[in-house]
Protein backbone atom coordinates (compact mmCIF):
# COMPACT_ATOMS: atom_id res chain seq x y z
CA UNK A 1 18.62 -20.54 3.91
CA UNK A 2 18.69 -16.79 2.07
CA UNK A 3 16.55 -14.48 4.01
CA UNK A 4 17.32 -11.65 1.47
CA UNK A 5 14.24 -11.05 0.00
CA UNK A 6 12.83 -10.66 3.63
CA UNK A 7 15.14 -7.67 4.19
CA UNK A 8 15.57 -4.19 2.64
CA UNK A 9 19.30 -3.26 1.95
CA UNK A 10 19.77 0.36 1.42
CA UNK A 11 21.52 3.74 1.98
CA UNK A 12 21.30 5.67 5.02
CA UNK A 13 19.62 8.77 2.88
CA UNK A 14 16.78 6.28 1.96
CA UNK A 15 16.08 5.13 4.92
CA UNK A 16 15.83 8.32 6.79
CA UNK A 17 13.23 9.44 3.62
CA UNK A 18 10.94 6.30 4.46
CA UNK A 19 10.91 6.39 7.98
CA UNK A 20 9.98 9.94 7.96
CA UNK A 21 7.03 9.74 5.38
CA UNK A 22 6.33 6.44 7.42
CA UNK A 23 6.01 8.45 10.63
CA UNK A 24 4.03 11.10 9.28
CA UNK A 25 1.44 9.04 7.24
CA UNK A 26 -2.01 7.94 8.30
CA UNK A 27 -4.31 5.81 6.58
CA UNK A 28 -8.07 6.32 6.33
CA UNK A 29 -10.19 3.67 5.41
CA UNK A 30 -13.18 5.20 3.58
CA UNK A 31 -15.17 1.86 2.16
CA UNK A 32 -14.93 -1.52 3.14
CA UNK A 33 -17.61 -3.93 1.34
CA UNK A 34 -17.77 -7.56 0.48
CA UNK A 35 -16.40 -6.14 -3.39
CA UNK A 36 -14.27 -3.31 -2.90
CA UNK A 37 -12.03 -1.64 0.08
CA UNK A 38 -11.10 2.09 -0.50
CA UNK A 39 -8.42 3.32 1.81
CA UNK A 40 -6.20 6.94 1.39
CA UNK A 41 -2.69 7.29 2.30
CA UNK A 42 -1.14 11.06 3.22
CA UNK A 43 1.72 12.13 4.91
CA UNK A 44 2.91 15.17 6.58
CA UNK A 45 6.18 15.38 5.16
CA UNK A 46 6.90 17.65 2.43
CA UNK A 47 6.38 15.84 -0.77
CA UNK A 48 8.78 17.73 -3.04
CA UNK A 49 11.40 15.93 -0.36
CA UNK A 50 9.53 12.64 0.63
CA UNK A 51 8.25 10.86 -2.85
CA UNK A 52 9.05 6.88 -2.09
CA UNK A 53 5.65 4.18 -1.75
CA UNK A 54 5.33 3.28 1.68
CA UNK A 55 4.00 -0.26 2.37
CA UNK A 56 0.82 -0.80 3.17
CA UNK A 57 -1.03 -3.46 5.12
CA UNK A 58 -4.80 -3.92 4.75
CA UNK A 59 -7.55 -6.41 5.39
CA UNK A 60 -10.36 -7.22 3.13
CA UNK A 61 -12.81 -9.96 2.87
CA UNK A 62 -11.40 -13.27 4.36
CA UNK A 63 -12.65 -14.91 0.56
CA UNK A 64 -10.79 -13.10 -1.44
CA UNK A 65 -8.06 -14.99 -2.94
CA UNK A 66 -6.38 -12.12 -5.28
CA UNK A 67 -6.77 -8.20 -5.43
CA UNK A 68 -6.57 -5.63 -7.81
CA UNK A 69 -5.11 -2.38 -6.75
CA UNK A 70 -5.64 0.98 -8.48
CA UNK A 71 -4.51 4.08 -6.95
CA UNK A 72 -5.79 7.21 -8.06
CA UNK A 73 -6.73 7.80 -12.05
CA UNK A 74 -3.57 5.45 -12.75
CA UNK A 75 -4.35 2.93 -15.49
CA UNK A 76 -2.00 0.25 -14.52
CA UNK A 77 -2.58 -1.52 -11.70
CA UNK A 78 -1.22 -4.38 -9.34
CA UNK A 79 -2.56 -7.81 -8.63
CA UNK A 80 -1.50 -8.72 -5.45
CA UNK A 81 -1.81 -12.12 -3.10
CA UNK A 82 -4.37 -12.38 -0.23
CA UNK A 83 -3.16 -14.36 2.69
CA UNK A 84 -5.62 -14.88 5.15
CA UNK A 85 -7.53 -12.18 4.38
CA UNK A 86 -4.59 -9.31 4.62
CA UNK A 87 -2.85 -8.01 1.46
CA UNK A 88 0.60 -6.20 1.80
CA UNK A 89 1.70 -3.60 -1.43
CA UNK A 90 3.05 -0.25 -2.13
CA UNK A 91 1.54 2.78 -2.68
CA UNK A 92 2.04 6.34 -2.67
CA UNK A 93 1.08 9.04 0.04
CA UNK A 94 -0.57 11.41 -1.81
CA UNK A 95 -4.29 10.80 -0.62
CA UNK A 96 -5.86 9.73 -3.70
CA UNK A 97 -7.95 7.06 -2.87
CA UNK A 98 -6.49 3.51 -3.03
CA UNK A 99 -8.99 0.90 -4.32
CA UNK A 100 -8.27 -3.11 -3.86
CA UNK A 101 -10.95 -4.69 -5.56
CA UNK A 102 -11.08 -8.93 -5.43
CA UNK A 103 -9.92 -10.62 -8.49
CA UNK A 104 -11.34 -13.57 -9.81
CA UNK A 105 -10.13 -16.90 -9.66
């Protein structure tokens, strides 16, 4: 059985970038309701050096199903899976304020 979509193959040069804007983030939960979650991401490093999405885990409402995720003023957005009432996706570390929102059914 292929595990490869469980693991992330890349270059040494990438990896170093993400585990440095990894180390450096933190994540402040600023809302957490029964019909949205707001959350910001920032990080230390330099962002003219460290630009990649760093992935996120979050809880929200043990109901919801499906979430929509806007970050910023952005006007697309992701739908992403709830399972058991945690939702994993990318985002970027620029503290604009990430908003999951439940999607219906």
């Amino acid at each position: 059985m292929s595990k490869q979509d469980q693991v992330w193959v890349t270059d040494h040069i990438s990896s170093h970038k993400y585990a440095t804007e990894r180390d450096g983030a933190e994540v402040k939960t600023s809302e957490a309701t029964a019909r949205q979650v707001k959350v910001s991401l920032t990080c230390k490093a330099d962002p003219k050096l460290y630009d990649a999405p760093l992935t996120l885990i979050t809880r929200v409402p043990a109901d919801w199903q499906q979430c929509r995720i806007t970050q910023g003023t952005q006007t697309a957005t992701a739908i992403a899976t709830v399972s058991n009432g945690v939702v994993l996706y990318a985002a970027m570390p620029t503290g604009e304020p990430i908003t999951l929102q439940p999607v219906a059914p």
